[in-house]
N, C-alpha and C. Protein backbone atom coordinates (compact mmCIF):
# COMPACT_ATOMS: atom_id res chain seq x y z
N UNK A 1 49.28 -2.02 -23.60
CA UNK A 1 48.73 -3.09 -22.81
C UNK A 1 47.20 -2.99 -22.85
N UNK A 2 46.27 -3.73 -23.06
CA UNK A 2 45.01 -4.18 -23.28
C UNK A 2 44.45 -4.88 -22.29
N UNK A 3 43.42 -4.04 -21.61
CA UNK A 3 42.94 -4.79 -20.33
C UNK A 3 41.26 -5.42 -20.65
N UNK A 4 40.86 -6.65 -20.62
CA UNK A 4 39.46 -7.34 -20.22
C UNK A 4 38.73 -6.98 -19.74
N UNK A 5 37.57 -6.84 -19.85
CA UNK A 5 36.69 -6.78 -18.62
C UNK A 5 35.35 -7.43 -19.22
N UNK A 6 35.27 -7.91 -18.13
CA UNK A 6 33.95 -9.24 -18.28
C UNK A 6 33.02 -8.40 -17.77
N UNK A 7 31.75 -8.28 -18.29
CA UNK A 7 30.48 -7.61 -17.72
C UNK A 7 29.27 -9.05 -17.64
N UNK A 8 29.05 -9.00 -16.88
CA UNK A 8 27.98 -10.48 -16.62
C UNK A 8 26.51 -10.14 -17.44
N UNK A 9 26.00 -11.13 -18.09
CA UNK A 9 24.76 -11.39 -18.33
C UNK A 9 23.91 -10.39 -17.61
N UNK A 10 22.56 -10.30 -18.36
CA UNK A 10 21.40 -9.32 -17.44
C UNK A 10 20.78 -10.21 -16.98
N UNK A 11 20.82 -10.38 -15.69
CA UNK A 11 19.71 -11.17 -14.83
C UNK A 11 18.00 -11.16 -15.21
N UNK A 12 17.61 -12.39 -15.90
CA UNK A 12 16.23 -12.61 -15.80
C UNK A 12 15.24 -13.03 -14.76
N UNK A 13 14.05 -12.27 -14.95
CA UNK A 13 13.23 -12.45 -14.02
C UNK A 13 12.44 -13.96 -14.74
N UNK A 14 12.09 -14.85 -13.07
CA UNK A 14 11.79 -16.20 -12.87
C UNK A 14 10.09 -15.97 -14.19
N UNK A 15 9.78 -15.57 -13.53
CA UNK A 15 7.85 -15.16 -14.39
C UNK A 15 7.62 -13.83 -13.53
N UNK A 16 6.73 -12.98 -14.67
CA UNK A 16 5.98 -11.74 -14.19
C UNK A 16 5.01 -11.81 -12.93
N UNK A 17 5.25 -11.06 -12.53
CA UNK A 17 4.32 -11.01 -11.56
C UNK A 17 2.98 -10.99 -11.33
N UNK A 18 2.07 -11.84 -10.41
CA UNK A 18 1.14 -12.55 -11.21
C UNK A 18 0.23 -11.28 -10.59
N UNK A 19 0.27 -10.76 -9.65
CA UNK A 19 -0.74 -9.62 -8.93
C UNK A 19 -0.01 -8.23 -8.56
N UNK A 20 -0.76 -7.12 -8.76
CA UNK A 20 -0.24 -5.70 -9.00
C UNK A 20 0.25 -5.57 -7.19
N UNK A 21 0.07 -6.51 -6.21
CA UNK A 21 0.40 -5.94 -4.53
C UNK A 21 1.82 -6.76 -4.64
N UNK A 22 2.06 -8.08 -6.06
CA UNK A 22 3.25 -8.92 -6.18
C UNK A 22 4.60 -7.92 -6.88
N UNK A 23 3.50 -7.10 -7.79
CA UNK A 23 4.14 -6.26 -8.72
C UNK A 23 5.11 -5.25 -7.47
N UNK A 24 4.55 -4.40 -6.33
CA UNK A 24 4.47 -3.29 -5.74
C UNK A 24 5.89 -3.86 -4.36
N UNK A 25 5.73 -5.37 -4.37
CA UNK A 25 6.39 -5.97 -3.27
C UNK A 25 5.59 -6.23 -2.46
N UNK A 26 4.39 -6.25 -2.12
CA UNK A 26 3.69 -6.23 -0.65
C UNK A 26 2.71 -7.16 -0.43
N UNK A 27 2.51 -8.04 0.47
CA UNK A 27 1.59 -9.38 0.62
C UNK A 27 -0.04 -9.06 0.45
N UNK A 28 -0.31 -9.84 -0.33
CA UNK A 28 -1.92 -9.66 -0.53
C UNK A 28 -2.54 -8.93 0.36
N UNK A 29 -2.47 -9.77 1.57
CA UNK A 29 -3.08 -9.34 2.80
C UNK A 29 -2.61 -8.65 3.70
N UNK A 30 -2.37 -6.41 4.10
CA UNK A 30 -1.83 -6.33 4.91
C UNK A 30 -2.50 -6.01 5.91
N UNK A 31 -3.84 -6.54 6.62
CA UNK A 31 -4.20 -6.36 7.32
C UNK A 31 -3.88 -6.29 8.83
N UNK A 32 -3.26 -5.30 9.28
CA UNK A 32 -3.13 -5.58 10.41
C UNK A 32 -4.08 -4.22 11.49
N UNK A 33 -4.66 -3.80 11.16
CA UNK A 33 -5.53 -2.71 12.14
C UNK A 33 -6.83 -2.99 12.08
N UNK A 34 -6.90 -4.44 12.04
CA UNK A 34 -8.80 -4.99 12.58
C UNK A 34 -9.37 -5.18 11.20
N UNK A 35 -9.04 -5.07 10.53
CA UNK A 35 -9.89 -5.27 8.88
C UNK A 35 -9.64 -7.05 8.86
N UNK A 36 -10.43 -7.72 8.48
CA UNK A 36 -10.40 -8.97 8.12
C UNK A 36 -9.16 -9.43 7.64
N UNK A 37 -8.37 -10.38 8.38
CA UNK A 37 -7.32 -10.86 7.82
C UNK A 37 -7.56 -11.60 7.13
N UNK A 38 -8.80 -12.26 6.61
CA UNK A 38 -8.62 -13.29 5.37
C UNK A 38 -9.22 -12.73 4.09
N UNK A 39 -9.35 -11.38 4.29
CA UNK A 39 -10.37 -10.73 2.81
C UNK A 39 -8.89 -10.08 2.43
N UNK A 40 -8.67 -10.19 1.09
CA UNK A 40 -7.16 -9.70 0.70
C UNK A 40 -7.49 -7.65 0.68
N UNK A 41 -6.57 -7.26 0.62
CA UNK A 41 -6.84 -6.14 0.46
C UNK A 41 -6.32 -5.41 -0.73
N UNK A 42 -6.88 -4.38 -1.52
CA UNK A 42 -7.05 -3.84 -2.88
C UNK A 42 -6.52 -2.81 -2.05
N UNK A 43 -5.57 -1.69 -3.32
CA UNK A 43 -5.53 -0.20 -3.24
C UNK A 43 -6.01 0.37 -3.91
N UNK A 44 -6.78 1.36 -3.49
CA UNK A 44 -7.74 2.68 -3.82
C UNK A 44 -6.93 4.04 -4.04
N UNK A 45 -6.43 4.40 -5.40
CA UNK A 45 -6.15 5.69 -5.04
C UNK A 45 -7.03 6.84 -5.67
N UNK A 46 -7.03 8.20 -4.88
CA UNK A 46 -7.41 9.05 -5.59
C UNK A 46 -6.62 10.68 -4.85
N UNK A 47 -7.02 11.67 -5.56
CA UNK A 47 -6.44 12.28 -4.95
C UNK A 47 -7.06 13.66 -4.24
N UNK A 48 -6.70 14.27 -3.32
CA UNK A 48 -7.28 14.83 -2.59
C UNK A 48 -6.29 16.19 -2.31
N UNK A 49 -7.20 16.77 -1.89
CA UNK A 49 -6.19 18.92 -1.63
C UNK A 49 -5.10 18.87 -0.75
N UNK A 50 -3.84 19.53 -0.40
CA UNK A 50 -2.51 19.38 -0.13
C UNK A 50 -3.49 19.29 1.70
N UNK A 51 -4.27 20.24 1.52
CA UNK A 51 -5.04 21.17 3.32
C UNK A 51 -6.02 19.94 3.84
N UNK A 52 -6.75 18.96 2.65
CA UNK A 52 -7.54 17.93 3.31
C UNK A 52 -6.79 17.22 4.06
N UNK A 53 -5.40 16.75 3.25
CA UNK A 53 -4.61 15.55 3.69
C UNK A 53 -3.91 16.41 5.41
N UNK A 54 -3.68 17.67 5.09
CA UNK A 54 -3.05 17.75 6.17
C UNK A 54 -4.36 17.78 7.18
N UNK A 55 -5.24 18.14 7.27
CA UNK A 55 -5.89 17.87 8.11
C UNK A 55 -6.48 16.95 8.83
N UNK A 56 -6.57 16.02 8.12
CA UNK A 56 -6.50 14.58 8.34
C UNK A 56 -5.35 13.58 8.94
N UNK A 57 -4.13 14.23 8.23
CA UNK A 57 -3.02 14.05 9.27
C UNK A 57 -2.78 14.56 10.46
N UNK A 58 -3.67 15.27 11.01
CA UNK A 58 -3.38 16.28 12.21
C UNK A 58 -4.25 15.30 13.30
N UNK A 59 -5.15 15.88 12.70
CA UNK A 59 -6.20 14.84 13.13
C UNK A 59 -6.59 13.52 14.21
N UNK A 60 -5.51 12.68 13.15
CA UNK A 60 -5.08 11.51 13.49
C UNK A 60 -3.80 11.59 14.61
N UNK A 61 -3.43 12.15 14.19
CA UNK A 61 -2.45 12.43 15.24
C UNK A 61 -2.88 12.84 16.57
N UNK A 62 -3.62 13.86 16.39
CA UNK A 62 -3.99 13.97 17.74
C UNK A 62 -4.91 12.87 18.72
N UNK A 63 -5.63 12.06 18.19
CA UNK A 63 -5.95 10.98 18.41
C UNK A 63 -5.23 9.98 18.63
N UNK A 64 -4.09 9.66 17.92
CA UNK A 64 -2.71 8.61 18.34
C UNK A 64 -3.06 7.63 17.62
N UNK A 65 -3.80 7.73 16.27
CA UNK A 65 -3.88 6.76 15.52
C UNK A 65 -2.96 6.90 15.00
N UNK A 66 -2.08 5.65 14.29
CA UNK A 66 -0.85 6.42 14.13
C UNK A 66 -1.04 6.01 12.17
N UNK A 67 -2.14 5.51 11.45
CA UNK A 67 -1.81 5.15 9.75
C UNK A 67 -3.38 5.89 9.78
N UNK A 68 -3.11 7.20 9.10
CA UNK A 68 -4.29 7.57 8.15
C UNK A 68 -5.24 6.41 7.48
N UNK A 69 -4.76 5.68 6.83
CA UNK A 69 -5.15 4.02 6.24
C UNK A 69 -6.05 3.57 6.87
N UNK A 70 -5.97 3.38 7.99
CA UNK A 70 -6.68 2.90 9.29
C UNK A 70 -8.28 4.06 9.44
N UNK A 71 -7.92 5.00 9.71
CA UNK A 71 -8.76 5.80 9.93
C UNK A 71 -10.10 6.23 9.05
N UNK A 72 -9.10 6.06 7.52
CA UNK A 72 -10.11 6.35 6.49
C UNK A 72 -10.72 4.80 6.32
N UNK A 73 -10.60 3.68 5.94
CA UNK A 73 -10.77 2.68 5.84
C UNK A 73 -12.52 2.54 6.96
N UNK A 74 -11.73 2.97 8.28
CA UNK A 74 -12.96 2.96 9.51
C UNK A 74 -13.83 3.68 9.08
N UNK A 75 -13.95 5.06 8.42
CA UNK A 75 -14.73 5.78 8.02
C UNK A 75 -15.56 5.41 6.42
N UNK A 76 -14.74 4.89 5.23
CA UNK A 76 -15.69 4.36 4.89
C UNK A 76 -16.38 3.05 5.28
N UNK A 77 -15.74 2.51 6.08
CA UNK A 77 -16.55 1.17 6.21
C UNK A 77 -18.21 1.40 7.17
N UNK A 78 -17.98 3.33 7.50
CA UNK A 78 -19.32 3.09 8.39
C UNK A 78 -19.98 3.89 7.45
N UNK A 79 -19.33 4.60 6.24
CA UNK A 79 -20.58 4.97 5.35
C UNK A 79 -21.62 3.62 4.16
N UNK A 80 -20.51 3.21 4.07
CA UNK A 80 -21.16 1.90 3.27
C UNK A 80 -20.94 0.81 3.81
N UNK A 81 -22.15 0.21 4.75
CA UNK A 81 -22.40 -0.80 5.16
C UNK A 81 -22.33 -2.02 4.59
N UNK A 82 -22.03 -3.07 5.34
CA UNK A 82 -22.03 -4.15 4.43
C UNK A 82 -24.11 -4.59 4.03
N UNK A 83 -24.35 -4.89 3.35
CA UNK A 83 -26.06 -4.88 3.66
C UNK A 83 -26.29 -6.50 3.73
């Protein structure tokens, strides 16, 4: 006895994604901790020592900020001014 089996087509995507935050899933703009909601926001990565990050996570915590994101963002925004 000889059994069928139908396997469906590979689902195509509609068009590529036109921006790397479209690429990632996440809306242009996630401003929500006081940063300008109409300036889109870019990601910055780089990387930093296992002891910076934790300290910085501690940090914050103890303060009750609760997104590192937030904190560093505040901090560069008061080293480089807008001029």
């Amino acid at each position: 006895m000889s059994k069928k089996i139908r396997v469906p087509a590979k689902p195509q995507a509609a068009s590529p994604p036109a921006t790397a935050a479209e690429w990632i899933g996440r809306p242009e703009s996630t401003a929500t901790d006081g940063a300008a909601a109409s300036e889109p926001l870019v990601r910055l990565t780089f990387d930093i020592t296992e002891s910076l990050h934790r300290r910085i996570k501690i940090n914050c915590a103890q303060r009750g900020i609760k997104r590192m994101a937030t904190e560093l963002r505040r901090i560069l925004e008061q080293h480089f001014p807008e001029a």
